[in-house]
C-alpha atoms as a PDB file:
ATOM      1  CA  UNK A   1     -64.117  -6.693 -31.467  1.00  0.00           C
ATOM      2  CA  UNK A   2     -63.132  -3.216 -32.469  1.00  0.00           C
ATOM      3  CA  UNK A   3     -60.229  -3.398 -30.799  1.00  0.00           C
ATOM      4  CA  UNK A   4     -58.915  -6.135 -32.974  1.00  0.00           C
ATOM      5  CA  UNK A   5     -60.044  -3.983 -35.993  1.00  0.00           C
ATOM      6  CA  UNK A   6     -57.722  -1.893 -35.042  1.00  0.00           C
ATOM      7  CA  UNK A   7     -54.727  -3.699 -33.802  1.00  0.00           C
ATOM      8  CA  UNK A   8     -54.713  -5.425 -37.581  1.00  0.00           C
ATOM      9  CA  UNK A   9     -55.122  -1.843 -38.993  1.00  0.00           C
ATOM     10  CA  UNK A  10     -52.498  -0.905 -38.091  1.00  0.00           C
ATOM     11  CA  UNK A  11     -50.422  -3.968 -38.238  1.00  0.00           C
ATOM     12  CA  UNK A  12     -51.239  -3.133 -42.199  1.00  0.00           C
ATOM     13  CA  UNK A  13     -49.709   0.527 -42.741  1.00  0.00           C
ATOM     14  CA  UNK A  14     -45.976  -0.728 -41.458  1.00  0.00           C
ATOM     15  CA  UNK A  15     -43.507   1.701 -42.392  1.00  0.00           C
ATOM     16  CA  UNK A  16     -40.380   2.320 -40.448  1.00  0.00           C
ATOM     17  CA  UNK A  17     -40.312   5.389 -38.451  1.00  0.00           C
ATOM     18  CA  UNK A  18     -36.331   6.095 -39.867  1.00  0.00           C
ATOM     19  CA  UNK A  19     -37.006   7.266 -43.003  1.00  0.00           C
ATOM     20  CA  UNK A  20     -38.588  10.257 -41.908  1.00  0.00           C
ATOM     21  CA  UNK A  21     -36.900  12.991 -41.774  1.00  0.00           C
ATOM     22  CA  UNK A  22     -36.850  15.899 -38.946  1.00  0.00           C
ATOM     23  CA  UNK A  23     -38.008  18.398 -42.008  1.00  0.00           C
ATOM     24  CA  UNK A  24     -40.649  16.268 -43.315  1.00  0.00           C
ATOM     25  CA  UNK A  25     -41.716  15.804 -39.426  1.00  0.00           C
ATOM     26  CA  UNK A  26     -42.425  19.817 -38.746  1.00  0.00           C
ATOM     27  CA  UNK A  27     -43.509  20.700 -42.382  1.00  0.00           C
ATOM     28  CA  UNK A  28     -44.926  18.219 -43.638  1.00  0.00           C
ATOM     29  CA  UNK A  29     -42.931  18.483 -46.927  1.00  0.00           C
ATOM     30  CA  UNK A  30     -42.897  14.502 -47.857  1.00  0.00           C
ATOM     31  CA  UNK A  31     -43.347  13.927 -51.663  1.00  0.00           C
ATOM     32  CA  UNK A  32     -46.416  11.825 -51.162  1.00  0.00           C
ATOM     33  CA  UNK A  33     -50.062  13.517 -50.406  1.00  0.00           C
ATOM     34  CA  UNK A  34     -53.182  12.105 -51.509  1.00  0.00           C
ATOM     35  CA  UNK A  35     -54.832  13.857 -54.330  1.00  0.00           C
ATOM     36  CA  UNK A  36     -57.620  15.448 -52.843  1.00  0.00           C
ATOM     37  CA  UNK A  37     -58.969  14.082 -48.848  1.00  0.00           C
ATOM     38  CA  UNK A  38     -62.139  15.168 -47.362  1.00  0.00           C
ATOM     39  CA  UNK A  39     -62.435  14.752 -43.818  1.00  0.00           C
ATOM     40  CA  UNK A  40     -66.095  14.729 -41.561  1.00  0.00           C
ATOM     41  CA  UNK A  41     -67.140  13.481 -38.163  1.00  0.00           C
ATOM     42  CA  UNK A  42     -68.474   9.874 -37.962  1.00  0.00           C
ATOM     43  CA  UNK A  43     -71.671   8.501 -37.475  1.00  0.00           C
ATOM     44  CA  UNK A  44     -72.382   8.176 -33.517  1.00  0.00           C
ATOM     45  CA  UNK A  45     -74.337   4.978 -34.479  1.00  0.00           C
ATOM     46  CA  UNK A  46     -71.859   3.167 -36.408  1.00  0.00           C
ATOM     47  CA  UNK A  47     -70.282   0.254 -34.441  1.00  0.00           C
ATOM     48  CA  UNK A  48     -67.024  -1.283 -36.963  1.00  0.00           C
ATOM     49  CA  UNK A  49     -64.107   0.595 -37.688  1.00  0.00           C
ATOM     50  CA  UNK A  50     -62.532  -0.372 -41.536  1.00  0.00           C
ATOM     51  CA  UNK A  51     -60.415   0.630 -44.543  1.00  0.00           C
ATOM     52  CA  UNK A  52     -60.120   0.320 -48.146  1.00  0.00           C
ATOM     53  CA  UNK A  53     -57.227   0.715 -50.253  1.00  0.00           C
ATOM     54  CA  UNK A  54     -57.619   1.425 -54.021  1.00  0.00           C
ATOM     55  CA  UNK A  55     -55.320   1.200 -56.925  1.00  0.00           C
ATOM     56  CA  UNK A  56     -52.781   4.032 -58.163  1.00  0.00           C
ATOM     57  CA  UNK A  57     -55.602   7.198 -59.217  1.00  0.00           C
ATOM     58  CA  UNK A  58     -58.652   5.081 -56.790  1.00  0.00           C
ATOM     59  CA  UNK A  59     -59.753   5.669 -53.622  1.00  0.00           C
ATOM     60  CA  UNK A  60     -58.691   5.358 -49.903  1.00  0.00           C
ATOM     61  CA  UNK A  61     -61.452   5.399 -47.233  1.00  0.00           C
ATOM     62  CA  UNK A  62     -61.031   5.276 -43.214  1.00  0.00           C
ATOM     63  CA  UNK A  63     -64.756   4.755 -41.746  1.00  0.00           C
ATOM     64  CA  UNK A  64     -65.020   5.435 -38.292  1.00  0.00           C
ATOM     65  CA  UNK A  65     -61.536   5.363 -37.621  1.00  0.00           C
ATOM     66  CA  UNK A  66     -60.568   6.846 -34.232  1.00  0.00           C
ATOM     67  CA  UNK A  67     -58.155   9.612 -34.848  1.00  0.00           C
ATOM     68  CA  UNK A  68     -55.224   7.694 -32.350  1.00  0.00           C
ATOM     69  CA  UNK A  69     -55.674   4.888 -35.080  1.00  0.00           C
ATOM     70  CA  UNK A  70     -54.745   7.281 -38.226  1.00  0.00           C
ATOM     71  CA  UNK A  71     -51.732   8.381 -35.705  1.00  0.00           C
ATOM     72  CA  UNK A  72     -50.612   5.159 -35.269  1.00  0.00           C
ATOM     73  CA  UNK A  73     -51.106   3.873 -39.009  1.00  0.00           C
ATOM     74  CA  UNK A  74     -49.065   6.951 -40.035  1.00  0.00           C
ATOM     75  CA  UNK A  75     -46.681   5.739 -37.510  1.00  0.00           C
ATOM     76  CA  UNK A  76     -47.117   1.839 -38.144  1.00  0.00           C
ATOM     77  CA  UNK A  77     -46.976   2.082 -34.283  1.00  0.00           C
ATOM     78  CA  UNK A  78     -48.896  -0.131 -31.610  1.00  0.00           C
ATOM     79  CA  UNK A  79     -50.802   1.855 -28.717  1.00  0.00           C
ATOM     80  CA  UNK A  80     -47.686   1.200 -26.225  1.00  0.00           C
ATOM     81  CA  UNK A  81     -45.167   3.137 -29.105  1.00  0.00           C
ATOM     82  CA  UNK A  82     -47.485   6.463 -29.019  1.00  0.00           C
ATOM     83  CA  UNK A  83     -48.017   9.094 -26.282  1.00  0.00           C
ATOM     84  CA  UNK A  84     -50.973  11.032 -27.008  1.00  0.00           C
ATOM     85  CA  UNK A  85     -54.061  13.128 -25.478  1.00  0.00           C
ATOM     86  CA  UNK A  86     -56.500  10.477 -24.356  1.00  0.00           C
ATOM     87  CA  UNK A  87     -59.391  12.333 -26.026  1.00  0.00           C
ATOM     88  CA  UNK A  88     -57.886  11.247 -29.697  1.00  0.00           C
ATOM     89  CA  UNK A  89     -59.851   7.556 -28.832  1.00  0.00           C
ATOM     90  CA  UNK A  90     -63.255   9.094 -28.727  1.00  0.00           C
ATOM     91  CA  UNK A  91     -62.408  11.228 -31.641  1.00  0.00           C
ATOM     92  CA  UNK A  92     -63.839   9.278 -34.265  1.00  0.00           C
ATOM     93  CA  UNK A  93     -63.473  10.412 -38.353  1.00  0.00           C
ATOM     94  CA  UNK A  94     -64.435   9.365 -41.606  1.00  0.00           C
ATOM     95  CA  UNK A  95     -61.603   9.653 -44.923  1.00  0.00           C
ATOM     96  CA  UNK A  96     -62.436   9.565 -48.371  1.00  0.00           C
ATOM     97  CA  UNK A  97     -59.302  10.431 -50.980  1.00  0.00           C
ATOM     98  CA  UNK A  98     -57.993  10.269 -53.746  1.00  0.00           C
ATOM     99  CA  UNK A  99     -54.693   8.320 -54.355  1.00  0.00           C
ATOM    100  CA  UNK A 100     -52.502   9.778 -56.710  1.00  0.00           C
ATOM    101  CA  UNK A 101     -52.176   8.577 -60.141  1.00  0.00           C
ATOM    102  CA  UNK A 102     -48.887   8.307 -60.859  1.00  0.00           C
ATOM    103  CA  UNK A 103     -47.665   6.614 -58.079  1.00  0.00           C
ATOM    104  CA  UNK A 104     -47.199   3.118 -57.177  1.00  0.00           C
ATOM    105  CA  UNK A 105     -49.091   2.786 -53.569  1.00  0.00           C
ATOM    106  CA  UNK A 106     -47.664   0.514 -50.900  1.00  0.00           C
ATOM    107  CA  UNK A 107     -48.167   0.745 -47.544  1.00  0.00           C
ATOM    108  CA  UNK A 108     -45.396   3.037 -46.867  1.00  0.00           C
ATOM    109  CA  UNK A 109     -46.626   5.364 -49.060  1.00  0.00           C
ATOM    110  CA  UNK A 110     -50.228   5.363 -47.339  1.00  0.00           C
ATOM    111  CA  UNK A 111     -48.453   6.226 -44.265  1.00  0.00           C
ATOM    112  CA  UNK A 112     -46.544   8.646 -45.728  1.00  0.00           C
ATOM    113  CA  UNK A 113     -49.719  10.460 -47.269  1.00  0.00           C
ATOM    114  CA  UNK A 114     -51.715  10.155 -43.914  1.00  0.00           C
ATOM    115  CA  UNK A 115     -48.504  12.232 -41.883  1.00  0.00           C
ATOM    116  CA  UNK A 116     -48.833  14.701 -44.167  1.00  0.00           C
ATOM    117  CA  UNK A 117     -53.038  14.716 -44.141  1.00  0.00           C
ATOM    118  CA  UNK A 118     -52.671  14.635 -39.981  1.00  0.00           C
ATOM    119  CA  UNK A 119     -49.933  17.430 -40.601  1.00  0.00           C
ATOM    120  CA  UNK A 120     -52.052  19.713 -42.836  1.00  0.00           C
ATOM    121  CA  UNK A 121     -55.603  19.329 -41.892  1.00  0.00           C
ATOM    122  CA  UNK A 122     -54.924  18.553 -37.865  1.00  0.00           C
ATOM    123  CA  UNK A 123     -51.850  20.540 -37.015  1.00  0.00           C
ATOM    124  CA  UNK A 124     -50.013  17.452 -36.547  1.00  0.00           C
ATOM    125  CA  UNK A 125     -46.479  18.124 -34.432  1.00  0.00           C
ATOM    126  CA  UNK A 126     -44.371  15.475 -32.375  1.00  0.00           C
ATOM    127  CA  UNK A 127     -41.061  14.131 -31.349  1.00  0.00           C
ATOM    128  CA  UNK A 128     -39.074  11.189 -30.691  1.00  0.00           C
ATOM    129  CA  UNK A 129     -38.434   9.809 -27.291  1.00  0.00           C
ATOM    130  CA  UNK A 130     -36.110   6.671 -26.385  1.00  0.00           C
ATOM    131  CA  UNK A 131     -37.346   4.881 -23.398  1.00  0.00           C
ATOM    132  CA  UNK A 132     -36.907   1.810 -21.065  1.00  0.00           C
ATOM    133  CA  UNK A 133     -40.491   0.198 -21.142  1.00  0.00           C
ATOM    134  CA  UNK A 134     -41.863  -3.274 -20.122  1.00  0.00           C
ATOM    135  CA  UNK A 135     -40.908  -5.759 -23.133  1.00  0.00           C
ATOM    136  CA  UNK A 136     -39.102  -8.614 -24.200  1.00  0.00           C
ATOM    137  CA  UNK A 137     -35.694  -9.602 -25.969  1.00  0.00           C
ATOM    138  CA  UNK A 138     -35.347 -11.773 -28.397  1.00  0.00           C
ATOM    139  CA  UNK A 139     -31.891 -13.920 -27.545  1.00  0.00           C
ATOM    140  CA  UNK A 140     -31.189 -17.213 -28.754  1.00  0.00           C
ATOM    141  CA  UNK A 141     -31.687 -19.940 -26.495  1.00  0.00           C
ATOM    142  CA  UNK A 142     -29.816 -23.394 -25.934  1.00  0.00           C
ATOM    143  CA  UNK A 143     -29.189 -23.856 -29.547  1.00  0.00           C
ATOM    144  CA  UNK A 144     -30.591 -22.141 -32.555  1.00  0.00           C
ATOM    145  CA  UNK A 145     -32.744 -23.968 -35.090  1.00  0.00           C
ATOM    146  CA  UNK A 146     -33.225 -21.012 -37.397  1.00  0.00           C
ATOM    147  CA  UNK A 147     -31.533 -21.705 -40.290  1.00  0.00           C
ATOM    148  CA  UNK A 148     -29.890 -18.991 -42.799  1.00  0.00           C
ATOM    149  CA  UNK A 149     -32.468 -18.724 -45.977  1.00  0.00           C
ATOM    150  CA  UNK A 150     -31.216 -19.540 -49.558  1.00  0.00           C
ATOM    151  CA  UNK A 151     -32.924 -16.922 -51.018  1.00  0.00           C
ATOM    152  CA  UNK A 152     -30.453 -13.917 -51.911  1.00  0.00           C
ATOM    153  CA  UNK A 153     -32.779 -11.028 -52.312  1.00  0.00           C
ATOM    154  CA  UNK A 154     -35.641  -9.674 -50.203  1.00  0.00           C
ATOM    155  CA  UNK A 155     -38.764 -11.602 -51.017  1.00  0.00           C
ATOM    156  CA  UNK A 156     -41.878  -8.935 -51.660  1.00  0.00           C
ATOM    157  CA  UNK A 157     -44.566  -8.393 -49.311  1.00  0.00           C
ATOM    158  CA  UNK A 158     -46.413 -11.525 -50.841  1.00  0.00           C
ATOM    159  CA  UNK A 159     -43.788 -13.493 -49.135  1.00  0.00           C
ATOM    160  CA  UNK A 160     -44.801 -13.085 -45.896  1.00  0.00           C
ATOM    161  CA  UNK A 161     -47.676 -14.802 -43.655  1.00  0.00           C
ATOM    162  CA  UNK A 162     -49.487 -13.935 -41.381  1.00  0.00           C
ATOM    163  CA  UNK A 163     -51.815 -14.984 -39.202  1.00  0.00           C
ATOM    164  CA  UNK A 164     -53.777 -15.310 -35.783  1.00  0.00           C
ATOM    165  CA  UNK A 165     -51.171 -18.025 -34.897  1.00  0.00           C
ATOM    166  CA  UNK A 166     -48.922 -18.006 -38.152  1.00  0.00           C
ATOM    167  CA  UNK A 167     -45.595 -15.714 -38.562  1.00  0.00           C
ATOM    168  CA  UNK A 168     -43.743 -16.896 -41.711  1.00  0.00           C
ATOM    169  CA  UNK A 169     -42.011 -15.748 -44.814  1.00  0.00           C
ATOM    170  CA  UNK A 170     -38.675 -16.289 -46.522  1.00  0.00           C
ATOM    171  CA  UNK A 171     -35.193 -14.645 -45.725  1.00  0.00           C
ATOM    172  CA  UNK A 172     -36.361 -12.599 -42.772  1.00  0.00           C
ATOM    173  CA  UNK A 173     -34.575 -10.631 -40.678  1.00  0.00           C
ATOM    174  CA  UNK A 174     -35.021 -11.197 -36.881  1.00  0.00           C
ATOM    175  CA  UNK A 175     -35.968  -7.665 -36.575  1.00  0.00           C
ATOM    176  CA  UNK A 176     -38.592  -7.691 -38.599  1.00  0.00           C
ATOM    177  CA  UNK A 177     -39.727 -10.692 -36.770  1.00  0.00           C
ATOM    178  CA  UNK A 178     -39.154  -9.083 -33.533  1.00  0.00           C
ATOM    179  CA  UNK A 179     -41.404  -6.526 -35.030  1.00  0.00           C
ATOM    180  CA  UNK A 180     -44.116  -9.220 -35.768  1.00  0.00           C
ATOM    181  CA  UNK A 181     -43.924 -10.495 -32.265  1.00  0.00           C
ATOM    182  CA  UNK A 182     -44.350  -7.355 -30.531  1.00  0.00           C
ATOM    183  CA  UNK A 183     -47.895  -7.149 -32.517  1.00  0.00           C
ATOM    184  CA  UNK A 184     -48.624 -10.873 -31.307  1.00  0.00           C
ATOM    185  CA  UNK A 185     -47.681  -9.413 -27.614  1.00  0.00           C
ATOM    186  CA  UNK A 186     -49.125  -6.286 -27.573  1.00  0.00           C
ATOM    187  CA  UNK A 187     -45.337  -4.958 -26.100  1.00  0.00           C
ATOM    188  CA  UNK A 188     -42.383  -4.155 -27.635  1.00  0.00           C
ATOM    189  CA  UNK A 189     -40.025  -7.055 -28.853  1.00  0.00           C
ATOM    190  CA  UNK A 190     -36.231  -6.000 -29.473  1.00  0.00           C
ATOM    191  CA  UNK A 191     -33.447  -8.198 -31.559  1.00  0.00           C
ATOM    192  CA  UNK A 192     -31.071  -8.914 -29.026  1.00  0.00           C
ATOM    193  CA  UNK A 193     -29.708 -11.990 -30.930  1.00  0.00           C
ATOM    194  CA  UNK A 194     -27.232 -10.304 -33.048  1.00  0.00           C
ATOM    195  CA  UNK A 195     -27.940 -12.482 -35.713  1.00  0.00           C
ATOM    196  CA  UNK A 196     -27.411 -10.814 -39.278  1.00  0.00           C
ATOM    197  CA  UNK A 197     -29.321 -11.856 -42.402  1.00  0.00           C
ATOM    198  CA  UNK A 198     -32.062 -13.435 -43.453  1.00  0.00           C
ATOM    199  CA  UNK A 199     -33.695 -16.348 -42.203  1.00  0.00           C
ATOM    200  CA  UNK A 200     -36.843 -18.920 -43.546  1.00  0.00           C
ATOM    201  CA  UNK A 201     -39.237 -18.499 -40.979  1.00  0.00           C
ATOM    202  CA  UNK A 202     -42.411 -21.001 -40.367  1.00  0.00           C
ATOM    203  CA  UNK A 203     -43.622 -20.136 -36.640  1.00  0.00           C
ATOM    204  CA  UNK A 204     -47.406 -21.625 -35.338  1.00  0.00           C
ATOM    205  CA  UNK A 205     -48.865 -21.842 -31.793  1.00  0.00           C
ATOM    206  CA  UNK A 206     -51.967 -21.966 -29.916  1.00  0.00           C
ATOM    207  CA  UNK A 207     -53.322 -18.468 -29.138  1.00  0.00           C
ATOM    208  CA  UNK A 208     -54.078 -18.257 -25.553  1.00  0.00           C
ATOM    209  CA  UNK A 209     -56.289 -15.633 -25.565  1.00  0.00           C
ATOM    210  CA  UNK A 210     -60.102 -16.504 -26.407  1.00  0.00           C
ATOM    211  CA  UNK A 211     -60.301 -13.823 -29.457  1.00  0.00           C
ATOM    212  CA  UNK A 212     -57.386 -14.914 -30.762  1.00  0.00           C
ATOM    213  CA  UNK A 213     -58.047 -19.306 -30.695  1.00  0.00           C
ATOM    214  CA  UNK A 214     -61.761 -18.302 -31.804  1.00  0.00           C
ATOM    215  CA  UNK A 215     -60.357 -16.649 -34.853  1.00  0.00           C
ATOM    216  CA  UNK A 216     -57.678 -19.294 -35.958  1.00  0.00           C
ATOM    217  CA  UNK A 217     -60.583 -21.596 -35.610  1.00  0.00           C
ATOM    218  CA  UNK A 218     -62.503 -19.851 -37.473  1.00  0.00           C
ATOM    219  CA  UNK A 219     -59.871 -19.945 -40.228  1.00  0.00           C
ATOM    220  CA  UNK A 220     -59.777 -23.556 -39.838  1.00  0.00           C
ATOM    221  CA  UNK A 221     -55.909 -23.337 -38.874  1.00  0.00           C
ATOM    222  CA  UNK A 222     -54.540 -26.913 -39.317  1.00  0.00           C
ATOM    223  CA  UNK A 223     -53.461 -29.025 -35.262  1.00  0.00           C
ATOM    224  CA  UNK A 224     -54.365 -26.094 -33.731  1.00  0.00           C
ATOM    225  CA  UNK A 225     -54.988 -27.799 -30.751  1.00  0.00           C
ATOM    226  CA  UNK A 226     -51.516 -29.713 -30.352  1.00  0.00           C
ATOM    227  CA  UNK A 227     -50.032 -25.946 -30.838  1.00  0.00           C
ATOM    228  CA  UNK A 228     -47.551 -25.143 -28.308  1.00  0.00           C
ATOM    229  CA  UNK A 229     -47.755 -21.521 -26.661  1.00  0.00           C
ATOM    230  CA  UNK A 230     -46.315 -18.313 -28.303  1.00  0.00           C
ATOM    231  CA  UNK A 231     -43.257 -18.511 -25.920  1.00  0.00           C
ATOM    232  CA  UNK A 232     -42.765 -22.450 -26.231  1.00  0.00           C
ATOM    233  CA  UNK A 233     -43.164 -22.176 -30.219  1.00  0.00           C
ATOM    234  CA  UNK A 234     -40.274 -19.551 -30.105  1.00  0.00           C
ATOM    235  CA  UNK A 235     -37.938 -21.761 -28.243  1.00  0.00           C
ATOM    236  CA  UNK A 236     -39.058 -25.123 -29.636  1.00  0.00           C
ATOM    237  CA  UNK A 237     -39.127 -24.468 -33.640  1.00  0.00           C
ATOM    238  CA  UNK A 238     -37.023 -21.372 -33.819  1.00  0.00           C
ATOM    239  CA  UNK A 239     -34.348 -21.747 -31.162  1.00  0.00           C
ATOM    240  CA  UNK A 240     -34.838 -18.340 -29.672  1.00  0.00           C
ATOM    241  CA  UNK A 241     -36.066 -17.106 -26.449  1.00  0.00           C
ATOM    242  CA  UNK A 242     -38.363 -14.530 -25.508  1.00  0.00           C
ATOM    243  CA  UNK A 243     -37.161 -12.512 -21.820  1.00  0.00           C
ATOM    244  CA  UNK A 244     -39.249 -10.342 -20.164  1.00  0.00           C
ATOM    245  CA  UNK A 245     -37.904  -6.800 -19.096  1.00  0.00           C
ATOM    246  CA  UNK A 246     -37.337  -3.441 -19.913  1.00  0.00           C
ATOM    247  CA  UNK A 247     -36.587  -2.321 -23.160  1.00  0.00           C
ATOM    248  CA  UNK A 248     -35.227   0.871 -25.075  1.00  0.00           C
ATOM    249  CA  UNK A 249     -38.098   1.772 -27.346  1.00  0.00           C
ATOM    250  CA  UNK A 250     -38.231   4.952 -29.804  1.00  0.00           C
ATOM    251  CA  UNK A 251     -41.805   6.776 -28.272  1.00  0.00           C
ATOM    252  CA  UNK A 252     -43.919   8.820 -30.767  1.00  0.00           C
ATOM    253  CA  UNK A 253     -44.781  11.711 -28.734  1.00  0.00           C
ATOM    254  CA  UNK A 254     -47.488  13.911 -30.000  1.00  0.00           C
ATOM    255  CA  UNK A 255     -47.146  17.645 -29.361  1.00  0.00           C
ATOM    256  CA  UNK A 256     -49.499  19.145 -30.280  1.00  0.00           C
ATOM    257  CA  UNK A 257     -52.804  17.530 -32.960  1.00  0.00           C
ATOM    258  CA  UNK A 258     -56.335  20.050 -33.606  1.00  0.00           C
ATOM    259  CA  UNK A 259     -59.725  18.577 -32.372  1.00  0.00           C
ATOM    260  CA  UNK A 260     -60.861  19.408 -35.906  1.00  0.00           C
ATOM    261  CA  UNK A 261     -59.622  19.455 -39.127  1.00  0.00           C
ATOM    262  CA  UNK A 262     -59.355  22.164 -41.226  1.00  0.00           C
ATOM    263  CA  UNK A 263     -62.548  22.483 -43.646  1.00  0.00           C
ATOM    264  CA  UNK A 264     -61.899  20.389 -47.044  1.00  0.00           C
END
């Protein structure tokens, strides 16, 4: 249960890793911090992991948030894009800040805020590694059924679902829904299509895992049960094939990060 907690955590912070800068990764010197953070050690007896996310000027709050987990939402990485001590799992934190007021807040901005919190208060230092690891490719198959979307500019972030079994939005990129995949699998999903553009994307299967069905059930998710697979879905609605393999893959490697923070 907390595992999934935090898998959709951090499927909520995504930001890409590009726009960060090799300044703003050793100083910390990104324009975004929050307006004032206080950091203390969790309850041992607490049992859920969760977040909150105010307006511009309210409140952010991590409660009992493992201290790999405010890596990887700084990161938007999954566990298999960070190298890090294994102690940061048992390390286990509590956030309460202030967002600042004159700012809109997205969730690239929250990101941006916790690197420079994890840099400032934890000692925060890494680097960048490219890497083969175990993954797919996404390649079209016998013949794509994607077709090119109508819409000319980039929908917002309400334009996209999301679901236990559900990846859909309007004029998407296939890396982005490589991206989307790779959370579904738990392993990094690369665009090897070299298809450019956007595309309309409605994509629903039958989770195979029991977490994953009990939850679209619970959601009341309409035929579930005459769902194809993940991998089956892919090839039957989209076109596109999912081949197992090794990958490149950008690595977060963490160099050094403090057992405790700084006093607030």
């Amino acid at each position: 249960m907390r595992q999934g907690i935090c898998r959709c955590l951090v499927a909520l912070f995504a930001v890409a890793i590009a726009s960060v800068s090799p300044a703003q990764q050793q100083q910390g010197t990104g324009p975004l911090r929050f307006e004032v953070a206080a950091i203390r050690p969790s309850n041992p007896q607490d049992v859920n992991s969760w977040s909150s996310t105010g307006p511009p000027g309210g409140a952010f709050r991590l409660v009992n948030m493992p201290l790999k987990q405010w890596v990887e939402m700084a990161f938007s990485v999954s566990d298999y894009g960070l190298k890090s001590p294994g102690w940061l799992e048992g390390a286990r934190f509590n956030l309460d800040a202030k967002l600042p007021v004159a700012k809109s807040i997205d969730q690239e901005s929250v990101s941006e805020m916790l690197r420079s919190l994890l840099i400032e208060r934890f000692a925060l230092k890494w680097h960048v590694e490219r890497q083969d690891v175990s993954g797919y490719e996404l390649i079209i198959g016998k013949k794509l059924l994607l077709k090119p979307s109508d819409v000319k500019d980039h929908p917002q972030k309400g334009g996209r679902s999301r679901g236990p079994a559900l990846i859909g939005g309007r004029n998407m990129p296939i890396s982005e829904l490589a991206v989307a995949l790779g959370e579904v699998l738990g392993r990094p999903v690369v665009d090897a299509t070299h298809l450019s553009g956007g595309f309309d994307v409605n994509l629903r299967w039958r989770p195979d895992d029991a977490a994953g069905l009990a939850d679209a059930q619970r959601r009341r998710m309409p035929d579930l049960e005459n769902l194809p697979s993940l991998f089956t879905a892919v090839q039957e609605e989209l076109g596109l094939r999912l081949q197992r393999g090794r990958v490149p893959f950008d690595i977060i490697v963490i160099d050094n990060i403090d057992r405790q923070p700084t006093e607030n």
